[in-house]
C-alpha atoms as a PDB file:
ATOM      1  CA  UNK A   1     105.206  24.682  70.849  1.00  0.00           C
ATOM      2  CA  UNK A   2     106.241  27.306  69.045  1.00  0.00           C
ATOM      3  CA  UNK A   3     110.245  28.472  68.628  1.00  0.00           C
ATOM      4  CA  UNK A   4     109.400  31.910  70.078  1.00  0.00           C
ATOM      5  CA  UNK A   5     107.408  30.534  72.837  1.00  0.00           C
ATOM      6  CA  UNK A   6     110.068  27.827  74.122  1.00  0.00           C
ATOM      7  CA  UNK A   7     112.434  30.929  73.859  1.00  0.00           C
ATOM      8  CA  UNK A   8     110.178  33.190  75.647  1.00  0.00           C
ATOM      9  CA  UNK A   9     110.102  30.543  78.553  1.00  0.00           C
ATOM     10  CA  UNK A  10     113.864  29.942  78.652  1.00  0.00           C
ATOM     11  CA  UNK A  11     114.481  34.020  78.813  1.00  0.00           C
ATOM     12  CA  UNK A  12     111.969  33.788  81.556  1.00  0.00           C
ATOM     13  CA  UNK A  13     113.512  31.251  83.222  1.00  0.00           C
ATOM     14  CA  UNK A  14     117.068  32.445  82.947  1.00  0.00           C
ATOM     15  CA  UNK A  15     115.930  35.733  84.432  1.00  0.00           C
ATOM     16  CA  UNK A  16     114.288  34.356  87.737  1.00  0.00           C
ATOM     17  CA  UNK A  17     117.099  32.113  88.108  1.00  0.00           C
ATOM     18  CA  UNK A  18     119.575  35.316  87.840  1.00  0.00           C
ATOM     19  CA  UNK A  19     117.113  36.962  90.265  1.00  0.00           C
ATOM     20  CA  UNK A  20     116.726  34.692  92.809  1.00  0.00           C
ATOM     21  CA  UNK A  21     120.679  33.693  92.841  1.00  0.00           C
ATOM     22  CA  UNK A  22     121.876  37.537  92.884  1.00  0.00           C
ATOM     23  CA  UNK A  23     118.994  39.647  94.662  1.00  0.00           C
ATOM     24  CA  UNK A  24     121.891  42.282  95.599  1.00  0.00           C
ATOM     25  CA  UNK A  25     122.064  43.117  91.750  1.00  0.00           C
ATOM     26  CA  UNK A  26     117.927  43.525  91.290  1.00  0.00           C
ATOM     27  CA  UNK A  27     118.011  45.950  94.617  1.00  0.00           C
ATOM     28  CA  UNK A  28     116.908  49.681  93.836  1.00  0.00           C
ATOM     29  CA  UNK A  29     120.140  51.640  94.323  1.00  0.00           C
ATOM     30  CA  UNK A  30     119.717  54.879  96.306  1.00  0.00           C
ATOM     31  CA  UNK A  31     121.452  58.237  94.688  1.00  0.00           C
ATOM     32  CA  UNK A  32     124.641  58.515  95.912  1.00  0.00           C
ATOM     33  CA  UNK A  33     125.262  62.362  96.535  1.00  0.00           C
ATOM     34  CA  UNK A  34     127.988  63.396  94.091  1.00  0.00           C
ATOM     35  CA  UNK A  35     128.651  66.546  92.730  1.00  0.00           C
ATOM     36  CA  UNK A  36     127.340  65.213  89.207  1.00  0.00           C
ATOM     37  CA  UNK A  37     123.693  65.204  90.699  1.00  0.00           C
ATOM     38  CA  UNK A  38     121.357  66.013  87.991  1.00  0.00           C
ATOM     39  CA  UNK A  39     118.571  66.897  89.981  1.00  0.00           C
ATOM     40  CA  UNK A  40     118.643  68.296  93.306  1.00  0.00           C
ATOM     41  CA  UNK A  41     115.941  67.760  95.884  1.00  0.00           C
ATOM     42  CA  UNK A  42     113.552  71.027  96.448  1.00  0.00           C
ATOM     43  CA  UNK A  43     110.532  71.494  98.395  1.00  0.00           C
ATOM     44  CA  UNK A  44     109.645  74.142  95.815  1.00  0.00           C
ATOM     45  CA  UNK A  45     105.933  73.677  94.729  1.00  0.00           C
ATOM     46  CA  UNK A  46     105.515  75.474  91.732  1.00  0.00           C
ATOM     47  CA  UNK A  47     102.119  77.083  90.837  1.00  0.00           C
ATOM     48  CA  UNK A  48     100.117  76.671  87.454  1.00  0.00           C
ATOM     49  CA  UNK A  49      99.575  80.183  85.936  1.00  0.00           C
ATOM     50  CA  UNK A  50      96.270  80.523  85.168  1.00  0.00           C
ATOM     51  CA  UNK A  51      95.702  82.951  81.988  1.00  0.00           C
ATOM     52  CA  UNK A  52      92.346  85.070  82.959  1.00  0.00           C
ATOM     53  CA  UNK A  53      90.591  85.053  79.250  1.00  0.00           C
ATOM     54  CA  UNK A  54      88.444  88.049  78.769  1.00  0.00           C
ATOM     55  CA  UNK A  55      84.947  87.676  77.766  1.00  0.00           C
ATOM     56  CA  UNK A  56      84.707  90.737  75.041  1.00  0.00           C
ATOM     57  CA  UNK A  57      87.757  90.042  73.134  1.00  0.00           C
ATOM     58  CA  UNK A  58      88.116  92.677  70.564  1.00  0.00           C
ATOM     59  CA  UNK A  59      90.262  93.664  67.648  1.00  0.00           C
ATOM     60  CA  UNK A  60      92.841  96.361  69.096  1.00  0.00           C
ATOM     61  CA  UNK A  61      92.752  97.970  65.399  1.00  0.00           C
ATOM     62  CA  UNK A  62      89.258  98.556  64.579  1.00  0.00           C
ATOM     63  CA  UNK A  63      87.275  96.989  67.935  1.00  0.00           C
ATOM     64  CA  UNK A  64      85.901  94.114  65.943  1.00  0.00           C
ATOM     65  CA  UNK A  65      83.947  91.943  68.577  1.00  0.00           C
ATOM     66  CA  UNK A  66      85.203  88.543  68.170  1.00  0.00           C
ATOM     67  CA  UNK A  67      82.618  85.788  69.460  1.00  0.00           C
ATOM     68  CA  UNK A  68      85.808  84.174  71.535  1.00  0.00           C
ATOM     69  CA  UNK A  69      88.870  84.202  72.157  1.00  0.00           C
ATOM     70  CA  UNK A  70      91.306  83.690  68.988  1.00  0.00           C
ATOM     71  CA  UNK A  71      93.418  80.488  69.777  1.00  0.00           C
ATOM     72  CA  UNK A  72      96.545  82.172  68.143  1.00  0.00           C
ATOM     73  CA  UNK A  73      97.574  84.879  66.154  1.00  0.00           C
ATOM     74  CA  UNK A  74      95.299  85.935  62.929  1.00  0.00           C
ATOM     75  CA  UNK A  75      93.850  88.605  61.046  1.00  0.00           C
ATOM     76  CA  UNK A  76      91.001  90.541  61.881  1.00  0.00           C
ATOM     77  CA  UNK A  77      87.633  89.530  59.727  1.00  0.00           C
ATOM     78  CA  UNK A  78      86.970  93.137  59.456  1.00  0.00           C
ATOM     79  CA  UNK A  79      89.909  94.962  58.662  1.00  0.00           C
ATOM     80  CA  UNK A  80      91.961  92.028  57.731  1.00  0.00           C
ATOM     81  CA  UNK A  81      95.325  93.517  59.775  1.00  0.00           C
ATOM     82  CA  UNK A  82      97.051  90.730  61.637  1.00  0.00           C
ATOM     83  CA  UNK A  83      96.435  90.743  65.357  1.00  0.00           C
ATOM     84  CA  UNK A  84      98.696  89.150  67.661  1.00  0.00           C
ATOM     85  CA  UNK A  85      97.689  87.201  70.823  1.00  0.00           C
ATOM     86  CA  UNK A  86      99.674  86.967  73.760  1.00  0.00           C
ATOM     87  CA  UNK A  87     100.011  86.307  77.343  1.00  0.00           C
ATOM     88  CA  UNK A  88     100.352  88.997  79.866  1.00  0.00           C
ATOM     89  CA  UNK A  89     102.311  87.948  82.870  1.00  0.00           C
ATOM     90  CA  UNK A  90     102.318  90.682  85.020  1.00  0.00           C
ATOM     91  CA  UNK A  91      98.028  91.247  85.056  1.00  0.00           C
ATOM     92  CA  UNK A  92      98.052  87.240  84.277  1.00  0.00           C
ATOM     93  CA  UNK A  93      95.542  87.915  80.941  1.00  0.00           C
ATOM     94  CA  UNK A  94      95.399  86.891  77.677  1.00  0.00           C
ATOM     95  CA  UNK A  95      95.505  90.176  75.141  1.00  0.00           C
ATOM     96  CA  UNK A  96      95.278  91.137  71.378  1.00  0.00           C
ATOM     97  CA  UNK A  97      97.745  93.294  70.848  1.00  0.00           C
ATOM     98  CA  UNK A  98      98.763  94.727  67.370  1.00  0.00           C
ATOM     99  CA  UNK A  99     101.631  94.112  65.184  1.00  0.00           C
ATOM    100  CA  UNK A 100     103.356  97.475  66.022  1.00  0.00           C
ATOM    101  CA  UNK A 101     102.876  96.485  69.444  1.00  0.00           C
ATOM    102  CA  UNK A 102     104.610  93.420  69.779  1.00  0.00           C
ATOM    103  CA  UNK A 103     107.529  95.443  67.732  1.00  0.00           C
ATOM    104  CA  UNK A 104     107.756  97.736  70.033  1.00  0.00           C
ATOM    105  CA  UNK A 105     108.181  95.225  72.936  1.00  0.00           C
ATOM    106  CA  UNK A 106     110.682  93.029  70.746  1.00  0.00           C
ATOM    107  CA  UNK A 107     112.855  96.194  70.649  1.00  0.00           C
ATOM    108  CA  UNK A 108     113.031  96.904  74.312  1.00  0.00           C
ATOM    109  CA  UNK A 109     113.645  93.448  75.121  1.00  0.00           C
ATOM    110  CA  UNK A 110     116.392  93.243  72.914  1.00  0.00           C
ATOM    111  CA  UNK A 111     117.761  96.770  74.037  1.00  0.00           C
ATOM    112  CA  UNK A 112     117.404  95.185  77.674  1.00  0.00           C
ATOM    113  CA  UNK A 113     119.639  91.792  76.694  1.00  0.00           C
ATOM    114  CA  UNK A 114     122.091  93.630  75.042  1.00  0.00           C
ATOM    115  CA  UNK A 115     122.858  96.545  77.776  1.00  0.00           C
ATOM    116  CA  UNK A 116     122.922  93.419  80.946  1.00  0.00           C
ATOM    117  CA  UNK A 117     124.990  91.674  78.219  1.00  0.00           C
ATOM    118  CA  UNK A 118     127.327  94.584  77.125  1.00  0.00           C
ATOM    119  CA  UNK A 119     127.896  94.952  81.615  1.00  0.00           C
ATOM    120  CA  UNK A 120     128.507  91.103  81.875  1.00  0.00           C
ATOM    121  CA  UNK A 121     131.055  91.506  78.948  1.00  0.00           C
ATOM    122  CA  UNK A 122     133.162  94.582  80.989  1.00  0.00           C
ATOM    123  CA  UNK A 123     132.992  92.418  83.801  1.00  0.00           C
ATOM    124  CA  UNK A 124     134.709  90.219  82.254  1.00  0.00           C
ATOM    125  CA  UNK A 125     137.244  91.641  80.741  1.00  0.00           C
ATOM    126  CA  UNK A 126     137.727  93.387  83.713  1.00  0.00           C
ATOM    127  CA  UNK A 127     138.400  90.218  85.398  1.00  0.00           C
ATOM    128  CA  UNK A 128     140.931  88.741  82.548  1.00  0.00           C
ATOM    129  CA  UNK A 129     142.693  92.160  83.288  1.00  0.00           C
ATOM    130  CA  UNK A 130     143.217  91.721  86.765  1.00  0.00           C
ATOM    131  CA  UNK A 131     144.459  87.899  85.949  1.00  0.00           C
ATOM    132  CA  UNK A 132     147.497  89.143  83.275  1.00  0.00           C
ATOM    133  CA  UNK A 133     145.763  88.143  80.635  1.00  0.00           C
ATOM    134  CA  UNK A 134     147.546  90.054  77.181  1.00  0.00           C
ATOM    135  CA  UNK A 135     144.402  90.182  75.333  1.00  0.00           C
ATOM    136  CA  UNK A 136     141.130  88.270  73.949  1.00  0.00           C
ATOM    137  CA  UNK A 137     140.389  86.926  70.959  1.00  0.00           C
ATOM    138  CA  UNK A 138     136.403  86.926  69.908  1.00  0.00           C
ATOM    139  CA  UNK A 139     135.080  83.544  69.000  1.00  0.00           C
ATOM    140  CA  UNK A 140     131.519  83.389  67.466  1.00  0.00           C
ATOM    141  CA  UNK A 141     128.638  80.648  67.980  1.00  0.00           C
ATOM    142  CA  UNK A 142     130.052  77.462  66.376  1.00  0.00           C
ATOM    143  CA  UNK A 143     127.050  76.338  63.876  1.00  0.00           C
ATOM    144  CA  UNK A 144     126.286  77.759  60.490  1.00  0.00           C
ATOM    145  CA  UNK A 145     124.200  80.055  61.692  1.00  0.00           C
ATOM    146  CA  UNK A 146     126.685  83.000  62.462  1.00  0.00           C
ATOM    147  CA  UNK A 147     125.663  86.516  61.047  1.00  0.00           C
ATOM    148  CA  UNK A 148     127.936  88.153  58.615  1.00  0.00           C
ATOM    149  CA  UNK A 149     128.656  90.598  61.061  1.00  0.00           C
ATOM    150  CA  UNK A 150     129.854  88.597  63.796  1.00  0.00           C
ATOM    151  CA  UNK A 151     131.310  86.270  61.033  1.00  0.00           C
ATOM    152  CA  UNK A 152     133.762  89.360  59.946  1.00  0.00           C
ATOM    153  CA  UNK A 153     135.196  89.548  63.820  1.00  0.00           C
ATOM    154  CA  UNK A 154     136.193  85.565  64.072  1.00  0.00           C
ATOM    155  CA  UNK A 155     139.191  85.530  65.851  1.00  0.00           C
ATOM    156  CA  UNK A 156     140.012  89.094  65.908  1.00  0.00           C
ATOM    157  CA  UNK A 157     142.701  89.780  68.598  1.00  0.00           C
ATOM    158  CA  UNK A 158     142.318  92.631  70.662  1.00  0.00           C
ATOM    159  CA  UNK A 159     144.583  93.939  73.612  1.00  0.00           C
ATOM    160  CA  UNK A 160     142.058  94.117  77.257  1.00  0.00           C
ATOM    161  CA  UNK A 161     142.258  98.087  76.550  1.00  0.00           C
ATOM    162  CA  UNK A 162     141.562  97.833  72.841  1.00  0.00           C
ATOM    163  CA  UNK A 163     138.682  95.569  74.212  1.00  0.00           C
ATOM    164  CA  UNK A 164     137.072  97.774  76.525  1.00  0.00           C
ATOM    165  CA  UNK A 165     137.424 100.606  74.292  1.00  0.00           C
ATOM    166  CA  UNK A 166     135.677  99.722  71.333  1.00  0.00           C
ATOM    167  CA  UNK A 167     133.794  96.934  73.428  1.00  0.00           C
ATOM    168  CA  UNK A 168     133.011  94.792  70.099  1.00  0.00           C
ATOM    169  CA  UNK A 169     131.010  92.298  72.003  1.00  0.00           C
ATOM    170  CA  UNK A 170     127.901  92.226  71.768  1.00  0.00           C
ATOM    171  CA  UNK A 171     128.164  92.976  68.596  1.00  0.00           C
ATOM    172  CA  UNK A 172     125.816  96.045  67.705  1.00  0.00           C
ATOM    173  CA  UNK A 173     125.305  94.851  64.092  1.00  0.00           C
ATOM    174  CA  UNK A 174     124.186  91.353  64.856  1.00  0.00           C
ATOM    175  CA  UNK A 175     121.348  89.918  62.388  1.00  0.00           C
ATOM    176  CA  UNK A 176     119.835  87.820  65.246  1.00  0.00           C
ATOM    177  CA  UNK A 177     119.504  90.179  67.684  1.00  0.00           C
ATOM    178  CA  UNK A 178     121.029  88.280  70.653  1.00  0.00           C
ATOM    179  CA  UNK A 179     124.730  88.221  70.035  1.00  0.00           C
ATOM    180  CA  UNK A 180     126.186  84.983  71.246  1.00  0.00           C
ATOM    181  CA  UNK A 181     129.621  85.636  70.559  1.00  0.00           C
ATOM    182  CA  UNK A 182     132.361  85.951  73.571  1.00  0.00           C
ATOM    183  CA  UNK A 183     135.869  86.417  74.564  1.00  0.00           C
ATOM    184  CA  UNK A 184     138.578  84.124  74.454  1.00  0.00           C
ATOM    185  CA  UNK A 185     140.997  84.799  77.048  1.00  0.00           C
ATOM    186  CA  UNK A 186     144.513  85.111  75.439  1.00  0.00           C
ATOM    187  CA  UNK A 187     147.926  84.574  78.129  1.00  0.00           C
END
């Protein structure tokens, strides 16, 4: 035989051995309920969204009759402007929309983050005022990828008036376009 057969048969052997003189260690262990669960139970069944594709898919720029569907984004064979595809959640369809568009809907998304995000940033600085906090410092996203403009306010100290004042988070300026920078309470 073989060296790696004999050795496959002694691992082999060495395992039932183990297995048959400590079963308790081979038993499946149920969860034990800690606060660390990772998952939590849920009788939740969640539903695939199914994407209604129309039939007559057109180019929303000149009305170019496409013979199906684009799988992605592309430019029109007839007027060569890029058309952007995209899934409609609300009507559950599948759409061309143009590039202006899709700008448009960028912009009020973004205006929608930061206005929920400028609120949840008085709230909290509302909250470090009511614990005696003396002030916040601003502390930006720790990889490179910082914008200069949030770059420039690292560790800036501001008083909790100062702070909601000027209200320098999020940061108006921000390259990205979701600020990710937040306050450091200060005691």
């Amino acid at each position: 035989m073989k060296k790696r057969t004999k050795l496959g048969l002694i691992m082999g052997l060495a395992y039932l051995i183990d297995r048959i003189s400590y079963p308790d260690k081979y038993k499946k262990k149920e969860a034990e309920l800690t606060m660390e669960l990772k998952y939590t139970p849920s009788d939740i069944k969640y539903e695939k969204i199914i994407f209604e594709t129309p039939k007559n898919a057109s180019c929303p720029y000149c009305g170019y009759k496409f013979e199906e569907m684009p799988k992605r984004k592309r430019d029109c064979p007839s007027c060569k402007k890029l058309i952007i595809r995209r899934k409609n959640f609300e009507l559950k369809t599948i759409e061309l929309i143009t590039v202006e568009q899709y700008e448009k809907e960028s912009e009020e998304n973004n205006k929608e983050y930061f206005n929920s995000t400028l609120d949840d940033m008085k709230e909290r600085l509302l909250r470090y005022k009511e614990s005696s906090c003396s002030g916040v410092k601003i502390s930006t996203s720790c990889d490179e990828r910082v914008c200069p403009a949030c770059a420039k306010n690292q560790g800036k100290f501001y008083t909790i008036a100062e702070a909601l004042r000027d209200m320098p988070i999020p940061n108006k300026d921000c390259a990205s376009g979701y600020c990710r920078c937040c306050y450091i309470p200060e005691i």
